[in-house]
Structures are given as C-alpha cells and as structure tokens.
C-alpha atoms as a PDB file:
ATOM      1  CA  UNK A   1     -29.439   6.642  -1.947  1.00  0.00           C
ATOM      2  CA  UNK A   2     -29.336   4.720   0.995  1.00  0.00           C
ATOM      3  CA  UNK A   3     -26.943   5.782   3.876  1.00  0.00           C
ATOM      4  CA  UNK A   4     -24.565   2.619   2.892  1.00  0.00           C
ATOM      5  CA  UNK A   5     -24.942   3.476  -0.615  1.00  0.00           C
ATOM      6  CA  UNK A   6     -23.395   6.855   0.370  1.00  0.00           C
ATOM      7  CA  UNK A   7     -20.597   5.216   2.454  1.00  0.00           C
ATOM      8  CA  UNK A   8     -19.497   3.350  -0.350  1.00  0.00           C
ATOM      9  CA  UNK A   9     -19.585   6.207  -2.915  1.00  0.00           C
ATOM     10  CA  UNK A  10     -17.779   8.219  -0.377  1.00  0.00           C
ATOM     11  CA  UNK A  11     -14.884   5.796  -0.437  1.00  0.00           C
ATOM     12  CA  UNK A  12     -14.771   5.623  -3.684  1.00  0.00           C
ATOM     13  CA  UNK A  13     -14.839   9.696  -3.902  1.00  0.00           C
ATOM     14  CA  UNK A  14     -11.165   9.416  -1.455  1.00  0.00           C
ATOM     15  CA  UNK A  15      -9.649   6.677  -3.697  1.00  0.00           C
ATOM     16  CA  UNK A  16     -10.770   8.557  -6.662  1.00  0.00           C
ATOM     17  CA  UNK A  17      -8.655  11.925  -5.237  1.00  0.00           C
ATOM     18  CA  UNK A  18      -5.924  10.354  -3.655  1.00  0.00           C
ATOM     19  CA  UNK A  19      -5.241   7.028  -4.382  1.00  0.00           C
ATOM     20  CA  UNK A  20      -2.912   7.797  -7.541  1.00  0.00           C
ATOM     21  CA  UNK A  21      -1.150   4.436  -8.766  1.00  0.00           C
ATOM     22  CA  UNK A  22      -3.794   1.846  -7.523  1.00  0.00           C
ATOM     23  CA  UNK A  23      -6.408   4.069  -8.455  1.00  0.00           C
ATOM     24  CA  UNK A  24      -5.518   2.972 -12.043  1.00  0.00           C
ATOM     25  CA  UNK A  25      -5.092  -0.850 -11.151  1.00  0.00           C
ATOM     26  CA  UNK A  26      -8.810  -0.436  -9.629  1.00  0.00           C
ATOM     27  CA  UNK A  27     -10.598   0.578 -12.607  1.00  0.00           C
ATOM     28  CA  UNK A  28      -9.507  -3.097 -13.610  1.00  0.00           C
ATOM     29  CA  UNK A  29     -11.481  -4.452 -11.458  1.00  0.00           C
ATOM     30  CA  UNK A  30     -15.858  -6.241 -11.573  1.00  0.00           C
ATOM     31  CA  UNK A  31     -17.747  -3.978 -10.051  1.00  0.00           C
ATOM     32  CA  UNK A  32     -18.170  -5.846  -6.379  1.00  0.00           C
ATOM     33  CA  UNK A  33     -14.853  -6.268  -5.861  1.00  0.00           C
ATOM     34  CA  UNK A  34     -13.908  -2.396  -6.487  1.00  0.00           C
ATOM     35  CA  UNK A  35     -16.303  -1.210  -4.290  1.00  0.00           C
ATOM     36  CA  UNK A  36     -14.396  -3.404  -1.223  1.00  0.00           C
ATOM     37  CA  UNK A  37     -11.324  -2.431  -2.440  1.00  0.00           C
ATOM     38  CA  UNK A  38     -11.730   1.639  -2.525  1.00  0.00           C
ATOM     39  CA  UNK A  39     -13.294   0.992   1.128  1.00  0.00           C
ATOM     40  CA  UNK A  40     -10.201  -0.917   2.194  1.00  0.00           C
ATOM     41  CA  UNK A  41      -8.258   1.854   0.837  1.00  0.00           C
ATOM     42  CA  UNK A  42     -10.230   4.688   2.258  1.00  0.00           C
ATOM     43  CA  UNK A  43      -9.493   2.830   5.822  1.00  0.00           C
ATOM     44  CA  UNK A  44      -5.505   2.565   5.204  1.00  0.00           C
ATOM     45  CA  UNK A  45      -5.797   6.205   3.876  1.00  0.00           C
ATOM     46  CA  UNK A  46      -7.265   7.620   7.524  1.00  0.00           C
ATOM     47  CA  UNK A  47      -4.298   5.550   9.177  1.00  0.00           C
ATOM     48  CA  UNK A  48      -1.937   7.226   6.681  1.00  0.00           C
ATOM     49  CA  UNK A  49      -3.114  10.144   7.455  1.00  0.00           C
ATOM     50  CA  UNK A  50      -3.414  10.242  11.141  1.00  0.00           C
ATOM     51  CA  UNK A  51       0.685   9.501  10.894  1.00  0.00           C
ATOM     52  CA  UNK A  52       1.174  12.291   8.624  1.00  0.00           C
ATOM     53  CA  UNK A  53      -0.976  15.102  10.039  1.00  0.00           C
ATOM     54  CA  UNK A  54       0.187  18.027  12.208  1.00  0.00           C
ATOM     55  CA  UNK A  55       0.375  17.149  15.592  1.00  0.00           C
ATOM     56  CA  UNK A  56       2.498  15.130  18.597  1.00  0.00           C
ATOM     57  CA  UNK A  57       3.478  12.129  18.324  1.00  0.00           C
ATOM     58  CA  UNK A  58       1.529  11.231  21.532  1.00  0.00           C
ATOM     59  CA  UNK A  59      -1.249  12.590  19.460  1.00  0.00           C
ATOM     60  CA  UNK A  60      -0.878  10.859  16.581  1.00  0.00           C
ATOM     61  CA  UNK A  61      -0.682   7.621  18.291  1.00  0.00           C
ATOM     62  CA  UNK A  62      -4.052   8.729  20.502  1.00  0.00           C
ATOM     63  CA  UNK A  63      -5.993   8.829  16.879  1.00  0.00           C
ATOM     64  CA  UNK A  64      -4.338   5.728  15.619  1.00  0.00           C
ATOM     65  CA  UNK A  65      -6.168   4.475  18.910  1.00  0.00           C
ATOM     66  CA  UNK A  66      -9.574   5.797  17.665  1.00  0.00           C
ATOM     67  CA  UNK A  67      -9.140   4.617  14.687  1.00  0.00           C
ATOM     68  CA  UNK A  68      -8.741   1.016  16.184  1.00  0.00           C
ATOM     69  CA  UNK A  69     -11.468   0.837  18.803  1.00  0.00           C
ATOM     70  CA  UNK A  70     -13.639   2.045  15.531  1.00  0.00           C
ATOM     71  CA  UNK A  71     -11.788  -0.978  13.817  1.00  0.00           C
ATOM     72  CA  UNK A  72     -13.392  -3.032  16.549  1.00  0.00           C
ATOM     73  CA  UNK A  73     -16.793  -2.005  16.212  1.00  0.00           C
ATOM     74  CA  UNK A  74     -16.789  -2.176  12.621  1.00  0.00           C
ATOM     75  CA  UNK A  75     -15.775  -5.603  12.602  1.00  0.00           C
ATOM     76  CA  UNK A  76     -17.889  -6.723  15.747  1.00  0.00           C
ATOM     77  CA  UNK A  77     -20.829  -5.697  13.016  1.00  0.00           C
ATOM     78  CA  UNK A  78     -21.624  -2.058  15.015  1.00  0.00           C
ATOM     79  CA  UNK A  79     -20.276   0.636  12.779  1.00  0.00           C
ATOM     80  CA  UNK A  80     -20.244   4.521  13.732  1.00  0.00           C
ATOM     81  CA  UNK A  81     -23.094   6.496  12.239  1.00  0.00           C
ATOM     82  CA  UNK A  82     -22.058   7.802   9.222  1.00  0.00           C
ATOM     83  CA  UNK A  83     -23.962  11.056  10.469  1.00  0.00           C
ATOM     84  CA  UNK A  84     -26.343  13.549   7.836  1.00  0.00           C
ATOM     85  CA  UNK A  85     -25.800  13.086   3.961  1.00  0.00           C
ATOM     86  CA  UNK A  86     -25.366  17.128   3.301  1.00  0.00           C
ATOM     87  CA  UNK A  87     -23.278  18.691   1.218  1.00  0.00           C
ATOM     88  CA  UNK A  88     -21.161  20.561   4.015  1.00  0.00           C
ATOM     89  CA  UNK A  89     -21.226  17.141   5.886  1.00  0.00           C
ATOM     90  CA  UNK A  90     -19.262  15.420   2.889  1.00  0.00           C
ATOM     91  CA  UNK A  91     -16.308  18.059   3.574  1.00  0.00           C
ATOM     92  CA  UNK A  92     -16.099  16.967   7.401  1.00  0.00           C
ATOM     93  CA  UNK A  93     -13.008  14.724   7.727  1.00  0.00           C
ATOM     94  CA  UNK A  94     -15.090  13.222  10.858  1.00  0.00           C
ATOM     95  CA  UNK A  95     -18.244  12.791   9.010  1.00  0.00           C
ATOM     96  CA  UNK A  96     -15.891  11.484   6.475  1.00  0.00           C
ATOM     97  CA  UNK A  97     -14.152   8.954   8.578  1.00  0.00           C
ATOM     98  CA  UNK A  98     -17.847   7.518   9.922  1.00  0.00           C
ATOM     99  CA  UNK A  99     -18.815   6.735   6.377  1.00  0.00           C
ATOM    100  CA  UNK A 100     -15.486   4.781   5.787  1.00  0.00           C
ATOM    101  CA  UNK A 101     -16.391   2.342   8.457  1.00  0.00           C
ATOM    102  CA  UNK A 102     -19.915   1.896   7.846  1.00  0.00           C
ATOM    103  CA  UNK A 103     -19.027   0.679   4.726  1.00  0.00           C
ATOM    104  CA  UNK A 104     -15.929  -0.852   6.439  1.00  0.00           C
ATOM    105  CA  UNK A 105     -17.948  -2.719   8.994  1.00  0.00           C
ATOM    106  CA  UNK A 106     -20.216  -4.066   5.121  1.00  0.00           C
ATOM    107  CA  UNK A 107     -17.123  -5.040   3.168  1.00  0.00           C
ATOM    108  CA  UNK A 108     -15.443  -7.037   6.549  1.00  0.00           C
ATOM    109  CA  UNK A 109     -18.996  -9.268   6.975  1.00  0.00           C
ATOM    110  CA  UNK A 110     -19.531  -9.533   2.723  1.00  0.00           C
ATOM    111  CA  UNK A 111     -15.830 -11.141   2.647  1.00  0.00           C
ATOM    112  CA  UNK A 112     -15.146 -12.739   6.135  1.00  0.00           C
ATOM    113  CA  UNK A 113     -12.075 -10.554   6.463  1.00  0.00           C
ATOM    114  CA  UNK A 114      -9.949 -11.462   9.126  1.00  0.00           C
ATOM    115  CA  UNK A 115      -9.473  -8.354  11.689  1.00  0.00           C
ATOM    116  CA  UNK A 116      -5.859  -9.421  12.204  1.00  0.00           C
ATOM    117  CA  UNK A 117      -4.880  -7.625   8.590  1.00  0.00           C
ATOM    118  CA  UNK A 118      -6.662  -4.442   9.431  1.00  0.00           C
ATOM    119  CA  UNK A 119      -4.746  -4.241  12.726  1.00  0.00           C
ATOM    120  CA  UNK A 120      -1.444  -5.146  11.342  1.00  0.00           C
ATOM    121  CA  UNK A 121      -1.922  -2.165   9.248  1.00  0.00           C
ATOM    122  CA  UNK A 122      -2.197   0.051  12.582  1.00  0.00           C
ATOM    123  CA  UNK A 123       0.857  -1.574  13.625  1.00  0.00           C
ATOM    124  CA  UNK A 124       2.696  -0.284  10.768  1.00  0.00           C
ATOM    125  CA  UNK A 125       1.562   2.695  10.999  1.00  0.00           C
ATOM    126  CA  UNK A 126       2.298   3.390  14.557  1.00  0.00           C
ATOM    127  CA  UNK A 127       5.692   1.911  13.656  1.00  0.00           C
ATOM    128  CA  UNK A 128       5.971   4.793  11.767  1.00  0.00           C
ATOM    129  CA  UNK A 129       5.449   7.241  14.907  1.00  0.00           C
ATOM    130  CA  UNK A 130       7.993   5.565  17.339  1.00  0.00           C
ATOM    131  CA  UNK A 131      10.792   3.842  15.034  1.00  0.00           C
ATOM    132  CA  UNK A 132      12.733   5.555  12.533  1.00  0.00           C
ATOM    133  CA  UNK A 133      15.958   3.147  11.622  1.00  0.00           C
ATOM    134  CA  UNK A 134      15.754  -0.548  10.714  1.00  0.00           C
ATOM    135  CA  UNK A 135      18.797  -2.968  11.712  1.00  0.00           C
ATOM    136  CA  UNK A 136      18.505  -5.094   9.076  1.00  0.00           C
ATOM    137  CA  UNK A 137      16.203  -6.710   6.508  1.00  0.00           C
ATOM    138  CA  UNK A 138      14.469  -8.880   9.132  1.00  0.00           C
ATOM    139  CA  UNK A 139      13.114  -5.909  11.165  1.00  0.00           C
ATOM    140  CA  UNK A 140      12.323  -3.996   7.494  1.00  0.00           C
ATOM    141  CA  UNK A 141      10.532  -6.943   6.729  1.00  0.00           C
ATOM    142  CA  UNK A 142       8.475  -7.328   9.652  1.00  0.00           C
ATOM    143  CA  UNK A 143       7.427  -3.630   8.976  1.00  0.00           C
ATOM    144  CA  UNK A 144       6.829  -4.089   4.940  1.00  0.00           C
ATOM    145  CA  UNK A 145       4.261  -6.550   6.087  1.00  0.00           C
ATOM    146  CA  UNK A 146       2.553  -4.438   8.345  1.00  0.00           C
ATOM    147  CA  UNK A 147       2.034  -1.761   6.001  1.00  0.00           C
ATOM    148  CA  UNK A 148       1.970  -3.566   2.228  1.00  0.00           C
ATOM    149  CA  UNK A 149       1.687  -7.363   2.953  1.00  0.00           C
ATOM    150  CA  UNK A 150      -1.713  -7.114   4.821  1.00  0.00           C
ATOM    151  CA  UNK A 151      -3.088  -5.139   2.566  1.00  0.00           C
ATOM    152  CA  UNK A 152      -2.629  -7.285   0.084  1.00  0.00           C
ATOM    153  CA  UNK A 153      -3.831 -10.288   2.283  1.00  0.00           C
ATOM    154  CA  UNK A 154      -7.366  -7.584   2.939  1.00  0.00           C
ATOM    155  CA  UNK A 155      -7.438  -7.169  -0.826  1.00  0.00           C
ATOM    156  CA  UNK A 156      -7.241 -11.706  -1.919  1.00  0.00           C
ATOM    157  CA  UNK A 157     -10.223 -11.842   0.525  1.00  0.00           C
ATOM    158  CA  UNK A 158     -12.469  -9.338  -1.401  1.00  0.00           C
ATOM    159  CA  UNK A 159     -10.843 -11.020  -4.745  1.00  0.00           C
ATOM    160  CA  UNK A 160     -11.581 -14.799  -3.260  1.00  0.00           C
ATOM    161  CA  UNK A 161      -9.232 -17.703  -4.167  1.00  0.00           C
ATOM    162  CA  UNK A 162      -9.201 -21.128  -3.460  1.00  0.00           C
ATOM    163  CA  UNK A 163      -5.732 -22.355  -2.987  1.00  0.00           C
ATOM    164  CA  UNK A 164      -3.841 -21.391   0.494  1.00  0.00           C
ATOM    165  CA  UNK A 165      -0.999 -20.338  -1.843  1.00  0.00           C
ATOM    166  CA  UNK A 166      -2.213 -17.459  -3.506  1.00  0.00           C
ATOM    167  CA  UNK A 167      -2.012 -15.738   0.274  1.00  0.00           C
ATOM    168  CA  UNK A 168       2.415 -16.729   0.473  1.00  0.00           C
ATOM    169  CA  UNK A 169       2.494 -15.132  -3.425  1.00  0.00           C
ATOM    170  CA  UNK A 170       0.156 -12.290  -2.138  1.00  0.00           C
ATOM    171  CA  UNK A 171       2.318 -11.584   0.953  1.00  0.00           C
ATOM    172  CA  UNK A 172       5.754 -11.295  -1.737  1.00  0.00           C
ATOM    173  CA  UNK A 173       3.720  -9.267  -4.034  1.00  0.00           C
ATOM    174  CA  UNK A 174       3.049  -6.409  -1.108  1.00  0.00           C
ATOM    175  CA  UNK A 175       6.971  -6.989   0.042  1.00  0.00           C
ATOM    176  CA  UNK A 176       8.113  -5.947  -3.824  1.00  0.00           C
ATOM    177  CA  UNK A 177       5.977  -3.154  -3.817  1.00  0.00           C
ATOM    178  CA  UNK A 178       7.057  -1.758  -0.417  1.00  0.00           C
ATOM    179  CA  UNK A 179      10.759  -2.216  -1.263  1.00  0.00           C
ATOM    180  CA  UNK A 180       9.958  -0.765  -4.532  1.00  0.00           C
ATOM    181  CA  UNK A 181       8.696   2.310  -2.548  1.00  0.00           C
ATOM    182  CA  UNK A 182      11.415   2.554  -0.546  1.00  0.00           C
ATOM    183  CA  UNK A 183      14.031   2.614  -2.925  1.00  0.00           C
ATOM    184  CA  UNK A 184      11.908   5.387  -4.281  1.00  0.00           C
ATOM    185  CA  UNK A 185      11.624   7.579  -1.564  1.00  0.00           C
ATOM    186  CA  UNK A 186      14.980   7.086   0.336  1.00  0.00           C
ATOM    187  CA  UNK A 187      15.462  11.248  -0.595  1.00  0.00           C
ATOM    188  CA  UNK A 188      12.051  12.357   0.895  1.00  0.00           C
ATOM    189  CA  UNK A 189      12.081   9.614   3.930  1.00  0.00           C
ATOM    190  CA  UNK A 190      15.509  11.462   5.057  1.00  0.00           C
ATOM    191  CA  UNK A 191      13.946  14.872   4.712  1.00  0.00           C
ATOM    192  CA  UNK A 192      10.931  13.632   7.698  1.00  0.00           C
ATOM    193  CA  UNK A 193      13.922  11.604   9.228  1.00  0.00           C
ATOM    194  CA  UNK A 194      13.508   7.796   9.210  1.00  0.00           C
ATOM    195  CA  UNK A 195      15.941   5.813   6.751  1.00  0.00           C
ATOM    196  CA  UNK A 196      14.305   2.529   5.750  1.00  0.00           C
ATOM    197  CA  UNK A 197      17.347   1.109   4.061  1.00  0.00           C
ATOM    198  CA  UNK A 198      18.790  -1.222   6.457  1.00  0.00           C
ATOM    199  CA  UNK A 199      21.496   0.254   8.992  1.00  0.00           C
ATOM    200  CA  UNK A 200      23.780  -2.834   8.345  1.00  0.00           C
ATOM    201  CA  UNK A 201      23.445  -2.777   4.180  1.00  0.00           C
ATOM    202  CA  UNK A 202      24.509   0.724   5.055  1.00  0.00           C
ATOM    203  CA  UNK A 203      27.578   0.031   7.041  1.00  0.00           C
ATOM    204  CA  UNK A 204      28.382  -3.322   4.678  1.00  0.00           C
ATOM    205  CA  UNK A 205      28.698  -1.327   1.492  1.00  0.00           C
ATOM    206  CA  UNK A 206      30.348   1.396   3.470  1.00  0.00           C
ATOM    207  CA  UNK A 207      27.995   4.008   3.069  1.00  0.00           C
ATOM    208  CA  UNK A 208      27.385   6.831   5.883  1.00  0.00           C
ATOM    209  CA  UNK A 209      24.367   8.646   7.126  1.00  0.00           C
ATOM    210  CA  UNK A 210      26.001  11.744   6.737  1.00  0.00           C
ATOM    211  CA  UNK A 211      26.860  11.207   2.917  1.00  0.00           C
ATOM    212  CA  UNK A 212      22.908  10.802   2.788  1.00  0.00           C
ATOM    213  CA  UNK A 213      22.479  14.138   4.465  1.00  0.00           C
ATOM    214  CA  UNK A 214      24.921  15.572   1.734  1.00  0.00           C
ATOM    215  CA  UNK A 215      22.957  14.258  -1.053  1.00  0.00           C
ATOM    216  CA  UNK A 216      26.210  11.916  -1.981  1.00  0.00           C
ATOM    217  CA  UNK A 217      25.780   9.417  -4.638  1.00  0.00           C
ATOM    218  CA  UNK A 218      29.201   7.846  -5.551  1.00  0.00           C
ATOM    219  CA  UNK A 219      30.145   3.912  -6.028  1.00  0.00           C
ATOM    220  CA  UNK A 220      29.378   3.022  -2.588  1.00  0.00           C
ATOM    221  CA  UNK A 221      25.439   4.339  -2.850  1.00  0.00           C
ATOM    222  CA  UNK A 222      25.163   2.838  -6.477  1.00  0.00           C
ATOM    223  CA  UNK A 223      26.351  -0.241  -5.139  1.00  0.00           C
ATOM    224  CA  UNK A 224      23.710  -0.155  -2.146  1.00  0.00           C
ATOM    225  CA  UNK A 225      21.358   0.782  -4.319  1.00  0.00           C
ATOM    226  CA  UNK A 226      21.444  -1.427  -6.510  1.00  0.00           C
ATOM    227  CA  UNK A 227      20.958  -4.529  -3.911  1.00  0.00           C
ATOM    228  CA  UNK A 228      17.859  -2.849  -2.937  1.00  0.00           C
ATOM    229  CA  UNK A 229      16.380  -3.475  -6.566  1.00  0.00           C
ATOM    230  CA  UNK A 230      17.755  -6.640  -7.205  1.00  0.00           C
ATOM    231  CA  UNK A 231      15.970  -8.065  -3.940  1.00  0.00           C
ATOM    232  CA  UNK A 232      12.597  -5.868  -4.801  1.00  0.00           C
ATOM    233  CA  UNK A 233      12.957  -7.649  -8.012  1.00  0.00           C
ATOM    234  CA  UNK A 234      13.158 -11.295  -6.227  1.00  0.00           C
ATOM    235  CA  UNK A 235      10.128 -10.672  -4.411  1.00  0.00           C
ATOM    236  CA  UNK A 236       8.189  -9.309  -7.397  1.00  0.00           C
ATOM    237  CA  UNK A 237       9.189 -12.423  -9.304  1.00  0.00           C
ATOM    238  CA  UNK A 238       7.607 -14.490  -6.779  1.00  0.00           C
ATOM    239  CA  UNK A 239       4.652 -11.918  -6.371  1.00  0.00           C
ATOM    240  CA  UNK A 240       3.785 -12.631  -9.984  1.00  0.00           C
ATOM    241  CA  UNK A 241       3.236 -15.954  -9.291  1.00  0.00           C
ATOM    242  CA  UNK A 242       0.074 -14.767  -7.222  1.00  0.00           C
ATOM    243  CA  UNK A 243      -2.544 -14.324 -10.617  1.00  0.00           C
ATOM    244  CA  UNK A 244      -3.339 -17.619 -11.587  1.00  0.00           C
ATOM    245  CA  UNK A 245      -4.617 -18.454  -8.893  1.00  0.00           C
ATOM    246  CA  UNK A 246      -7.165 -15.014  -9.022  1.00  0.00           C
ATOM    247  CA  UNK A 247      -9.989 -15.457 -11.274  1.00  0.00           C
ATOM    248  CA  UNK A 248      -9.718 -14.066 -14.972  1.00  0.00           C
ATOM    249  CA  UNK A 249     -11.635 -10.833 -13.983  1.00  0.00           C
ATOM    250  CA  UNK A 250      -9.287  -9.769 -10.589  1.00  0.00           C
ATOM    251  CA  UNK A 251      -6.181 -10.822 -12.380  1.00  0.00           C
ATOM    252  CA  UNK A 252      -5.387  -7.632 -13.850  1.00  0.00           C
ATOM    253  CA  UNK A 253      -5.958  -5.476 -10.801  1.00  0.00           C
ATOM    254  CA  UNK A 254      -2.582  -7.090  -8.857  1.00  0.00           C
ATOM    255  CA  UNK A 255      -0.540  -7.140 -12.423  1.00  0.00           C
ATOM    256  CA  UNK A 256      -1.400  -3.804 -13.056  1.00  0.00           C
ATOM    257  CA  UNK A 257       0.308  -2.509  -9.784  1.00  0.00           C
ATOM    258  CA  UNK A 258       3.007  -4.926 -10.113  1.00  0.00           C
ATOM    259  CA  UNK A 259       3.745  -4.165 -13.103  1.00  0.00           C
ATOM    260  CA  UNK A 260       3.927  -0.072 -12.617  1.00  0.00           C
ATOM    261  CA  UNK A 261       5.657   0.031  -9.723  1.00  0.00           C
ATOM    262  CA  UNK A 262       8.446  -2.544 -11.409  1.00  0.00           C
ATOM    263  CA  UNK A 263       8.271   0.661 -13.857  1.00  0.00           C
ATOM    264  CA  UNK A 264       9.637   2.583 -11.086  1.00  0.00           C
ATOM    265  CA  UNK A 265      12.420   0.148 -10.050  1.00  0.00           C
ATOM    266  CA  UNK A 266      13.679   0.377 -14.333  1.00  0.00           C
ATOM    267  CA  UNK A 267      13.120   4.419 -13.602  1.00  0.00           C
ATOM    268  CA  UNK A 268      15.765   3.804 -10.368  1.00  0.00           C
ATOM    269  CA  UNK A 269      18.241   1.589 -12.367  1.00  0.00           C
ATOM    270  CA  UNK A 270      18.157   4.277 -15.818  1.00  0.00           C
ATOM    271  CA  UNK A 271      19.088   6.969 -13.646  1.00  0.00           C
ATOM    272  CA  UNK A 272      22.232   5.287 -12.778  1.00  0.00           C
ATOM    273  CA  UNK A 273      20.454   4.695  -8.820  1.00  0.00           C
ATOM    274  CA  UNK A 274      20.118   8.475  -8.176  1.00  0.00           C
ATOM    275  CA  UNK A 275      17.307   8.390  -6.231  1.00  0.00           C
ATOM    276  CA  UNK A 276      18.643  11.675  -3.950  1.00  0.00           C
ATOM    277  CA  UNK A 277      18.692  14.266  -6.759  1.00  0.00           C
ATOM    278  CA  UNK A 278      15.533  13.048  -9.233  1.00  0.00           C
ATOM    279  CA  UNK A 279      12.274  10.938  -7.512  1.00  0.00           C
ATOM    280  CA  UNK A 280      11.453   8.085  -9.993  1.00  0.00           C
ATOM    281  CA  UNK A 281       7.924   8.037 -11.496  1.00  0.00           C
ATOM    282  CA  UNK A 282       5.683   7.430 -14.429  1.00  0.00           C
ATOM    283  CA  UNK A 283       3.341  10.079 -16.153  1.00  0.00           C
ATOM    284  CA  UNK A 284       0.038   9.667 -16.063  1.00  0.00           C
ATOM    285  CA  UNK A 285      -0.052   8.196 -19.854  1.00  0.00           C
ATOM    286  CA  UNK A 286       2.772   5.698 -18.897  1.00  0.00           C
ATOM    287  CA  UNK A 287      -0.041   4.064 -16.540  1.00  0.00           C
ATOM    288  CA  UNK A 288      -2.488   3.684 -18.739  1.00  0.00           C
ATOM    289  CA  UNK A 289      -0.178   2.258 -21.094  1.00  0.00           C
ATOM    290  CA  UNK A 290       1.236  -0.156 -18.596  1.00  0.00           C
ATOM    291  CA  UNK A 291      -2.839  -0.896 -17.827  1.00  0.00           C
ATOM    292  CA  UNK A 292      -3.739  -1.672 -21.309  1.00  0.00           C
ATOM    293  CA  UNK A 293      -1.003  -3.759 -21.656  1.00  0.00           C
ATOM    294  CA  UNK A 294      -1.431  -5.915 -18.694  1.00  0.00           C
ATOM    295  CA  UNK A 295      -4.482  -6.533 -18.857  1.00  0.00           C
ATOM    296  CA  UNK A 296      -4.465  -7.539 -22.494  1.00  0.00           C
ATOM    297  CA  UNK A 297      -1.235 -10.178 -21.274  1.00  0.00           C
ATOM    298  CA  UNK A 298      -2.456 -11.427 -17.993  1.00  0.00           C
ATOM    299  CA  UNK A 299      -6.343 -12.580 -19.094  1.00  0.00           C
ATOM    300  CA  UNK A 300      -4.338 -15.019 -21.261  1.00  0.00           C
ATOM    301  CA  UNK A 301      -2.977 -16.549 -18.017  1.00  0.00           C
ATOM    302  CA  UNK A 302      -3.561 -19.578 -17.309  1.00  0.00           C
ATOM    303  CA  UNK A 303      -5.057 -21.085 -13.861  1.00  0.00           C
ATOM    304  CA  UNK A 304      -3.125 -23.885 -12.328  1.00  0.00           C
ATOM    305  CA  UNK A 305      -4.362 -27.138 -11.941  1.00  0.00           C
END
C-alpha cells in the first residue's frame, strides 16, 4: 500500500467511526467519488474538532490557523508528510491529520476544487469560537453556508455536473440540512451557550432567553418552532431539485441525506416541537430503511433536458 493509498483508507477509517448520518448516504456512492467524499469529510471533521476540543478560545482559533496554512499547501499541490505507516502512528491525531491532507491535497487536483469552499468552512468554524447569537436569518444564513452550503458545493465537484444550476439547488440543499440541525439541537446548543435561532424570531413570537434556560415549551416556543421547520422545509424543497442534474449513480448519495434529516424535522413536528426535553433522531434501522428506499425512488429520476 502506497503512502496515498493509506491516506485515503485513513479517511475513510474517520468517516467510517464518526461520520454517523452521511456515513450511510456514502455507502451510496461509485467507488471514486466515495473515496473524495470521506477525505472531504475527514478535513471538515479536524475543523470540527479543533472548535470542540479542550482548550482557549485563542487556542482554538491558533489550530484553526494550522489547519488553514495546511489548507494552503494542500491545495498549492505540497501536502504535509503523512509521516510512518505503523500501527501506533495510526492512533496519533497528528499523524492522523497529515494523512487527511495528503489525500486532501489528491482529491483538490483530481476534481479542480475551488479553495474558496474549503476556507469558507474555516470561516464557519471560527464563527463558532467568537459569535454565539444571530440577529436574524440573514446573519444565520451567512453562517449555514459557511458550515453546510460549501460543503455541499466541495461535495457537486467530486460528483461533477454540467449545468451551473445544480450548484444554487446544492447551496439550498446544505441550508435545509443546517436548519434541520438546528432545530434539532436548540437544547444542547444552549447547554455550550450559543442560540442559533434568530434573536428577532425570538423576540417576534415573544419568546425569552430565560424561558430557554428553564426548559419552557408553551404556545409561544411551539409557535417559534414551528417557523423554523416550515422554512427548513422550503429550502429542502428546493434542495431536491439538485438530483437530476447528478448522474444516476451520485443521485442517491444527496437524497439519502435529504431525505433522513427531513426524518428528523417529522421527529420535531410529532413531538409537538419539544425539542428541549427529547433530541429528535432515527435508529440505526430507520436509516437504512430511508436508504433503501431512496435509492430505489431517486434512480427513476429523470435528468432535465
């Protein structure tokens, strides 16, 4: 096995462990085109990371640096070295993180993937370190994109397309799933203390910060709620729109994730919009389900003309 070879397994070793809902959407995929994906997210899962690890925020923000000058080289065609292929090496998160960009630095030049997405990623994630309230939907938006929108716009490059549209549906598809996310997780966002859900949807359907921190959920927070799916919903409706314009083979990939996380958003509305007292998720079966039956529906879709 060749040092690349070993990259590339390696990435698909982190997706395999971590990557739990796309990891299932994935397995969809040819061959080629999984390979760049579990690279791609091996690189958003060290930015993750870096956010979420113990540590200052001036630290956090110092790695996020690393991370892009490393960016730069991979892209610029001069990769780290991914260091000795032993067994004790493999455990090394820095030994580790050389391997994702060797095969980083393979996936970029294979695909002509435009740096800007990678970095727009950091952005979001560094977001993450300095800004914990959001206005309103504008400034949400701007940071969905960051984090969901250009990784969708990394992932239509190692798909390939043909029409400039597929990139506006692509950009709606990562919005949807974000929102869908943050719906989610408005219960374990508070407990690390950012709030995602707009501060003037708060205020408009008169709901208070401090009934969050009291775990409240009456008319008001039902009501909020509530808007939050319906526009999640919008975008995925427009995010759909994205596979016929994939080929037959990376169709089901995009459905597939579409398709579970609008699981989660019916999991949000049957629990009456409690999504302070009970998190909203599928079992493991549910996914395969929602796999099999997505793929088996979207290879009869047809391309536009």
């Amino acid at each position: 096995m060749t040092e690349l070879e070993f990259a590339y397994a390696q990435c698909r070793a982190i997706t395999r462990r971590k990557a739990k809902n796309f990891y299932y959407a994935f397995l969809t995929l040819p061959r080629a085109q999984r390979r760049g994906i579990c690279v791609a997210y091996a690189f958003c899962r060290y930015c993750d990371d870096a956010v979420d690890a113990g540590g200052s925020v001036p630290e956090k923000l110092s790695m996020l640096d690393q991370l892009g000058e490393m960016l730069e080289e991979a892209c610029q065609g001069r990769p780290p070295s991914a260091g000795a292929r032993t067994r004790d090496s493999a455990r090394d998160s820095e030994g580790d993180r050389g391997r994702v960009f060797l095969a980083l630095a393979d996936v970029v030049q294979r695909h002509q993937i435009p740096q800007e997405h990678f970095l727009a990623v950091l952005s979001g994630m560094r977001a993450d370190l300095v800004k914990d309230r959001y206005q309103n939907f504008d400034e949400l938006r701007g940071y969905c994109y960051q984090v969901a929108s250009a990784v969708g716009l990394i992932c239509m490059e190692i798909f390939g397309y043909t029409d400039p549209k597929a990139k506006e549906y692509a950009v709606d598809l990562g919005l949807a799933m974000q929102l869908a996310n943050i719906a989610r997780d408005v219960a374990e966002d508070w407990g690390m203390g950012r709030v995602y859900l707009p501060q003037d949807e708060l205020a408009r359907f008169g709901y208070t910060e401090a009934e969050l921190a009291a775990g409240v959920v009456n008319q008001a927070f039902v009501e909020l709620m509530r808007f939050q799916t319906q526009r999640a919903r919008e975008y995925f409706n427009s995010g759909f729109r994205l596979l016929p314009y994939l080929s037959p083979r990376c169709r089901p990939c995009p459905a597939v994730l579409g398709q579970i996380y609008r699981r989660v958003l019916d999991r949000i509305e049957g629990s009456r919009y409690d999504v302070l007292h009970r998190r909203a998720s599928l079992s493991t079966a549910e996914k395969l389900w929602v796999m099999a039956q997505t793929w088996t529906g979207v290879m009869l879709t047809r391309s536009p003309r």
